[in-house]
Protein backbone atom coordinates (compact mmCIF):
# COMPACT_ATOMS: atom_id res chain seq x y z
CA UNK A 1 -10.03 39.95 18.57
CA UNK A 2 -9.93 43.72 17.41
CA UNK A 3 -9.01 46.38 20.39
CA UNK A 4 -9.44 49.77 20.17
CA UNK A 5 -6.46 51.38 22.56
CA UNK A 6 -5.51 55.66 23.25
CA UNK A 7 -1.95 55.95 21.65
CA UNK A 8 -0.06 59.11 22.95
CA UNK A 9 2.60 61.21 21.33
CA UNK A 10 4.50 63.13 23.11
CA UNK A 11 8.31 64.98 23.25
CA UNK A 12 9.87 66.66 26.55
CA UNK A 13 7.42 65.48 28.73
CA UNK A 14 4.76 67.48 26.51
CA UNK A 15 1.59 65.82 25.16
CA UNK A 16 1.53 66.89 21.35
CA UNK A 17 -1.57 64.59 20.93
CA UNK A 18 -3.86 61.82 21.83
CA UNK A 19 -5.78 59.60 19.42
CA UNK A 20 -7.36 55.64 19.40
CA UNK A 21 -6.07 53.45 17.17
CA UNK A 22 -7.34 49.76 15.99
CA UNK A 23 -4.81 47.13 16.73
CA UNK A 24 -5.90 43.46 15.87
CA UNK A 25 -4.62 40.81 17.88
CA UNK A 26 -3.97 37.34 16.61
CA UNK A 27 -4.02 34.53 18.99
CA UNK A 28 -0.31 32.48 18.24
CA UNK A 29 -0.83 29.99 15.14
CA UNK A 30 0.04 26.40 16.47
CA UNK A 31 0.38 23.26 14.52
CA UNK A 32 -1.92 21.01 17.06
CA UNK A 33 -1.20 17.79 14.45
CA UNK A 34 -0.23 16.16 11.25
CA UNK A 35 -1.33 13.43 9.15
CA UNK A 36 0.52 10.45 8.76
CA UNK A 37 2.78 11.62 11.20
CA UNK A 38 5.80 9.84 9.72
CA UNK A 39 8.00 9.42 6.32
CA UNK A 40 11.02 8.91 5.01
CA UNK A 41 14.21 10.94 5.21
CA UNK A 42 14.09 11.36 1.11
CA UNK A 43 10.55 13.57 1.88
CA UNK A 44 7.86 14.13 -0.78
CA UNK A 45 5.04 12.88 0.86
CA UNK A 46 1.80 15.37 1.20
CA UNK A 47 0.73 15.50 4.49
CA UNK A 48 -2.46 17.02 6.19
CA UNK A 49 -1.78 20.14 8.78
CA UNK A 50 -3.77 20.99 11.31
CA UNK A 51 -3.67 24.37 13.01
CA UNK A 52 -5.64 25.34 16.11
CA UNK A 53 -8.64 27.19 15.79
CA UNK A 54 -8.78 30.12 13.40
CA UNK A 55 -5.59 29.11 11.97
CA UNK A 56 -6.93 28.96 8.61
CA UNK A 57 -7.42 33.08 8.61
CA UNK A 58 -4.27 33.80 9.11
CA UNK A 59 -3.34 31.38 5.94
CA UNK A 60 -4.79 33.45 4.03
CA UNK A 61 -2.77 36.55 4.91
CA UNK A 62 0.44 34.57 4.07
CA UNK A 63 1.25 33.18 7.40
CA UNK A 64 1.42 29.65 6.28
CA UNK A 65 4.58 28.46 5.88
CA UNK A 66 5.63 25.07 7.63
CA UNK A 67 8.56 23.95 9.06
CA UNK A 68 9.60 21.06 9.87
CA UNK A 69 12.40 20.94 12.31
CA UNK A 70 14.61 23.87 10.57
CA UNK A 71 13.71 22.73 6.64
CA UNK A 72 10.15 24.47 4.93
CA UNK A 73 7.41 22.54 3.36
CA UNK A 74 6.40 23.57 0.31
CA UNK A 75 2.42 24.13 -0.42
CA UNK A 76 0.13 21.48 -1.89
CA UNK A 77 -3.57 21.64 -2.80
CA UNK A 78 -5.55 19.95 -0.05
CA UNK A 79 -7.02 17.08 -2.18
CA UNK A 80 -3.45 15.97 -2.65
CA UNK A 81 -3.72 14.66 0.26
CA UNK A 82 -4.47 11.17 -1.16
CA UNK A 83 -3.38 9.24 1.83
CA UNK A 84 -5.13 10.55 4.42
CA UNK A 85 -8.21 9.38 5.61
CA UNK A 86 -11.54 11.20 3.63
CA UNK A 87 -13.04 11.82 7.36
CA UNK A 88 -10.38 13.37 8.87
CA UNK A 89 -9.73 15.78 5.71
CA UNK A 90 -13.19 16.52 6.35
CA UNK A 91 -13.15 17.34 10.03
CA UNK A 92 -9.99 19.67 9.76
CA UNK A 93 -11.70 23.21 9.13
CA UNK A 94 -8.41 24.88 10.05
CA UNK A 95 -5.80 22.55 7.72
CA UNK A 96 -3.93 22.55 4.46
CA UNK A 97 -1.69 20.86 2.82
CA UNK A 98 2.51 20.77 2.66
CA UNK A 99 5.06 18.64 0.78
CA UNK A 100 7.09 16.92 3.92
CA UNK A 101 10.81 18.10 2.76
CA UNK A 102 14.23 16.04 2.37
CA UNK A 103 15.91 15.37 6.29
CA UNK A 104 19.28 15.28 7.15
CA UNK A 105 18.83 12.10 9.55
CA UNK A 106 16.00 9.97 11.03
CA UNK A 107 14.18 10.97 14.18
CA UNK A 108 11.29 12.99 15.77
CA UNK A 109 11.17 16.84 14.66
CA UNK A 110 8.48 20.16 15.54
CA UNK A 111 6.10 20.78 13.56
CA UNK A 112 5.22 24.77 13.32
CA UNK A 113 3.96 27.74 11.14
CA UNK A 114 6.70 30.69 10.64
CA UNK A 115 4.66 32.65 12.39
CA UNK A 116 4.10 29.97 15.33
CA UNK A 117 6.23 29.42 18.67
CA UNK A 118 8.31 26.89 18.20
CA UNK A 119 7.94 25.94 22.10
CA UNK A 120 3.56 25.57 21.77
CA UNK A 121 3.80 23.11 18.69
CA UNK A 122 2.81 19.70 20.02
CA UNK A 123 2.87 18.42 16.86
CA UNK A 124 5.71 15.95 15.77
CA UNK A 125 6.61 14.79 12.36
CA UNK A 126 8.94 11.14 12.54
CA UNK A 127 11.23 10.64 9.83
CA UNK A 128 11.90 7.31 9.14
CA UNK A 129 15.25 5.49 7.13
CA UNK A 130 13.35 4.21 3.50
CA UNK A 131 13.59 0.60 3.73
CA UNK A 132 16.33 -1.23 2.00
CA UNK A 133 15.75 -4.39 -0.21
CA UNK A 134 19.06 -6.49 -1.01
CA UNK A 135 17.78 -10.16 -2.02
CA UNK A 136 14.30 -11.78 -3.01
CA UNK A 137 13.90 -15.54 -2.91
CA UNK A 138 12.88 -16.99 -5.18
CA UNK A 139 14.51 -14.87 -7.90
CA UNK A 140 12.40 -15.78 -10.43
CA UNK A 141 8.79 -17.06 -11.35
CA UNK A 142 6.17 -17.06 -14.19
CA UNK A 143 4.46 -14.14 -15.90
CA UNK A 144 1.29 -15.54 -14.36
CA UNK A 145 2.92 -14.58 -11.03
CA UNK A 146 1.02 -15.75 -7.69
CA UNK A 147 4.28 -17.17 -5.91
CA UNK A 148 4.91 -15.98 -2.13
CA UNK A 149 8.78 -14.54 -2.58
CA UNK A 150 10.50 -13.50 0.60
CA UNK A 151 12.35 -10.20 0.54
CA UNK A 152 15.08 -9.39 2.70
CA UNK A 153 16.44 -6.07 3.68
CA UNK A 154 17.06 -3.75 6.11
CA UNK A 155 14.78 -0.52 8.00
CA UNK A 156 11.48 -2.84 7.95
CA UNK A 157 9.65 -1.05 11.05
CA UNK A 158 7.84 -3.82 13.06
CA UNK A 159 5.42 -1.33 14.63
CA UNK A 160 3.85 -1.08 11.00
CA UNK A 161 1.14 -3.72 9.12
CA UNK A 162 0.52 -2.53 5.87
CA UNK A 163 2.91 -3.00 3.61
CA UNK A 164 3.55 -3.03 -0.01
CA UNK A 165 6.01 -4.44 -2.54
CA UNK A 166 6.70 -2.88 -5.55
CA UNK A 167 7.64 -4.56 -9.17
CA UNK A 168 8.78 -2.18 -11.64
CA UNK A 169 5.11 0.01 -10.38
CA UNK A 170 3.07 -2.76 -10.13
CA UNK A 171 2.00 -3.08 -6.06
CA UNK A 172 1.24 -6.49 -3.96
CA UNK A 173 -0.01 -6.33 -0.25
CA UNK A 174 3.38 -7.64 1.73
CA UNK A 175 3.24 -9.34 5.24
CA UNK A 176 6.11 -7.87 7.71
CA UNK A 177 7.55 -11.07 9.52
CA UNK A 178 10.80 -8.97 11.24
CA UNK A 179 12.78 -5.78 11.08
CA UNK A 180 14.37 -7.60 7.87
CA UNK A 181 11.82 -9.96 6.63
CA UNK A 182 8.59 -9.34 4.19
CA UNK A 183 6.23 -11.81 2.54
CA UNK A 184 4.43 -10.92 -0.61
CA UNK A 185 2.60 -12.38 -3.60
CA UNK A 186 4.38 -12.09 -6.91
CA UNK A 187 1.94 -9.99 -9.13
CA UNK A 188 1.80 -10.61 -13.16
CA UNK A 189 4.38 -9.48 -14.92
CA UNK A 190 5.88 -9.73 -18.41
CA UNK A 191 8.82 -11.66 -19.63
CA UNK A 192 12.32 -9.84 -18.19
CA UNK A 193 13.79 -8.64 -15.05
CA UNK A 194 12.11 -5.77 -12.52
CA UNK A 195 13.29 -4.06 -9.58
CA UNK A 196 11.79 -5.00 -6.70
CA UNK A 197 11.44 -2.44 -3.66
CA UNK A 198 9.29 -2.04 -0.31
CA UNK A 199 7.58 0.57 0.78
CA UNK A 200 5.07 1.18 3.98
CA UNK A 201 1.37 1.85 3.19
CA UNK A 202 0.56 2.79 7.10
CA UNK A 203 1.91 6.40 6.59
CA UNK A 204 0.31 7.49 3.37
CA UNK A 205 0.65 7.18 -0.29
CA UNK A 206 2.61 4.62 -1.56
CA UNK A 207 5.51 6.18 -3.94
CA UNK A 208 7.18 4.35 -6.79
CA UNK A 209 10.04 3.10 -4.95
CA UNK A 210 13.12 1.16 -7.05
CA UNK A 211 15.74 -1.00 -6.07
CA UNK A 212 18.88 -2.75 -7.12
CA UNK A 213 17.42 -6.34 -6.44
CA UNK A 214 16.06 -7.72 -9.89
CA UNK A 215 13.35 -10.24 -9.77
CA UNK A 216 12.61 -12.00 -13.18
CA UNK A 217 9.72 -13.36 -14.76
CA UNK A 218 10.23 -16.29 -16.91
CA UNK A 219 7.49 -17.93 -19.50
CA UNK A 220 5.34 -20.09 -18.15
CA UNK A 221 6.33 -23.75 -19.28
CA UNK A 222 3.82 -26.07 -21.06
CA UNK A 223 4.44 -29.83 -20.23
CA UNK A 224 3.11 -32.03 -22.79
CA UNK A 225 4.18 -35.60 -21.10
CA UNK A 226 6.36 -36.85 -18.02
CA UNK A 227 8.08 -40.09 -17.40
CA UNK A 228 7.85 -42.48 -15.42
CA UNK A 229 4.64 -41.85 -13.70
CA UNK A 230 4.53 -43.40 -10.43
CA UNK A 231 7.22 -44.02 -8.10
CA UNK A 232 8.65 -44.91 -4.31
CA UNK A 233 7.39 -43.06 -1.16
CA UNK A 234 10.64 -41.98 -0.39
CA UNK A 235 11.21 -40.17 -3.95
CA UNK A 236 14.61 -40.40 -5.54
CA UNK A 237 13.13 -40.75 -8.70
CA UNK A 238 14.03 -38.82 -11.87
CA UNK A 239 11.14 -38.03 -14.26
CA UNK A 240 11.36 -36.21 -17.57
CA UNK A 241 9.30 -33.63 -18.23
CA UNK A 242 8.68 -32.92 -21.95
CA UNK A 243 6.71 -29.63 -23.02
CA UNK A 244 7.89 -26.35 -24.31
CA UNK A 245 8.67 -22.63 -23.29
CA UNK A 246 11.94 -24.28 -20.92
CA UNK A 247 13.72 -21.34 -21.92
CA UNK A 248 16.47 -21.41 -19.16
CA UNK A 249 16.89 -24.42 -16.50
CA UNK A 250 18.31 -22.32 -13.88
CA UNK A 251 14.83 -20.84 -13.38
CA UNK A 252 13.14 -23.72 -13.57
CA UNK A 253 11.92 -25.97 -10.91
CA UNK A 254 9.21 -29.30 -10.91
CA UNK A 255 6.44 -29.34 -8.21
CA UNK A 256 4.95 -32.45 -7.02
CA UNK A 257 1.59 -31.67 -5.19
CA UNK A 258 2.98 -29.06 -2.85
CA UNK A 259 6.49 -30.09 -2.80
CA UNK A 260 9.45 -27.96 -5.32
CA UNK A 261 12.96 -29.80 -6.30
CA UNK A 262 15.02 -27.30 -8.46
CA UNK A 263 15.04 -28.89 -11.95
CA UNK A 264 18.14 -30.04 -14.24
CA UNK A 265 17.62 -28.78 -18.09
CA UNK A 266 19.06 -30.62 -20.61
CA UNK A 267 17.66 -30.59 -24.52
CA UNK A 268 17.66 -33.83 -26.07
C-alpha cells in the first residue's frame, strides 16, 4: 500500500517546516513453499519458490535472493524447473526459480528471501545424504541387457518410490526393497564396463550420478549345439554348450528354463 504521512522538521523545539511525503509500504516477503522440498547435500537441483502474495513485485526490484539456511541460491529461469510438476508451475503467480546450493550436513533448513524474516518462513528445504552404491549382483550381463541386478548401498530413503539407476547416463526405473537394497532392469548397453549409480526421481530431475561400482556388459553368446540333451530330475548333469562369442567364462552362466548354474569355460 502507498501512505501519504506529514513529516516535520524541526531544531530547538522550533518548527522550521511541515510537508507530506509518500512512503510505500511493503508487506514482509515470505517463502510460503518450495518444490521438491528435498535434495542432496552436493546441491544443484532447480527448485520452484513460492512467495506469498505480491512477492513477485518486489522480485523485480532486486529483492530476490534465497537462502537456504545461511548459504544463497543462485537464480534460474523458471522453465528450468524441469522436475516440477507443469500444474503447479502454473498455479504459482508469485514464484521463480533458484539453484538449491552445496550443504554442510543433512537435515531440515529455512527457506527465506534476504529481504524476508527469517522467523515467518514456513517453508523448509530437507537435504538429504546422495545415496551410495558399493556392489551390483550380478556384475555382468549381455549388451541386450533386461536382467534384474540388485544394487547394494547405503542412504536409500524408504519413504521414497521412484527411483532410478543409472549406467554410464543411460536410466532404468529401480524398485527400493530397504534402506540398502534396489532392484532394477539392466538397460542395453555396449560391450565394456559402466559405472553404475542411484539416484531418487521423487524429488526432481534426475542428475547424472557416477559411481565406483563397475557393471559390465559382455557379448551376447550364440550356442550352435549342446550335449547331452536330456537328463535326471535331480540334475547333476554336465552338458556342453558349443556356439561362439564365449569371450570370458567368468561372466558366463547356462540357464535351464528359469533356473542359472554359473558356467565352467574351457576351449577345446
Amino acid at each position: 500500500p502507498i501512505v501519504v504521512v506529514p513529516v516535520r522538521s524541526s531544531a530547538n523545539s522550533f518548527d522550521f517546516s511541515v510537508s507530506a511525503h509518500t512512503i510505500t509500504v511493503k508487506a514482509p516477503i515470505v517463502v510460503v513453499g518450495v518444490y521438491p522440498e528435498a535434495s542432496y547435500v552436493e546441491g544443484g537441483l532447480k527448485i520452484l519458490i513460492v512467495l506469498s502474495e505480491h512477492g513477485s513485485s518486489n522480485i523485480s526490484q532486486g529483492l530476490n535472493d534465497v537462502k537456504f539456511g545461511d548459504r544463497y541460491g543462485a537464480l534460474a529461469p523458471l522453465s528450468s524447473a524441469a522436475g516440477v510438476n507443469s500444474g503447479i508451475v502454473a498455479a504459482a503467480h508469485d514464484a521463480f526459480v533458484r539453484v538449491v546450493p552445496m550443504a554442510i550436513q543433512a537435515g531440515f533448513v529455512h527457506v527465506t528471501t534476504i529481504a524476508g524474516d527469517l522467523s515467518q518462513s514456513d517453508a523448509h528445504f530437507l537435504y538429504r545424504d546422495a545415496p551410495v552404491v558399493t556392489n551390483i549382483q550380478p556384475a555382468f550381463a549381455s549388451t541386450v541387457g533386461g536382467v534384474r541386478a540388485m544394487l547394494t548401498g547405503a542412504n536409500m530413503h524408504v519413504n521414497d518410490e521412484d527411483w532410478t539407476c543409472i549406467f554410464d547416463g543411460a536410466y532404468t526405473d529401480g524398485m527400493l526393497v530397504s534402506t540398502a537394497v534396489v532392484l532394477c532392469e539392466v538397460p542395453k548397453g555396449n560391450i565394456g564396463g559402466v559405472r553404475v549409480a542411484l539416484a531418487e526421481t521423487g524429488i526432481g530431475e534426475v542428475p547424472n550420478r557416477s559411481s565406483d561400482v563397475v557393471f559390465f556388459y559382455i557379448a551376447n553368446a550364440i550356442i550352435t549345439t549342446a550335449a547331452p540333451l536330456t537328463g535326471p530330475e535331480r540334475g547333476g548333469t554336465v552338458v556342453s554348450i558349443v556356439g561362439s562369442t564365449f569371450s570370458d567364462g567368468e561372466r558366463h552362466s547356462c540357464k535351464f528354463g528359469t533356473t542359472s548354474q554359473v558356467a565352467a569355460f574351457r576351449q577345446a
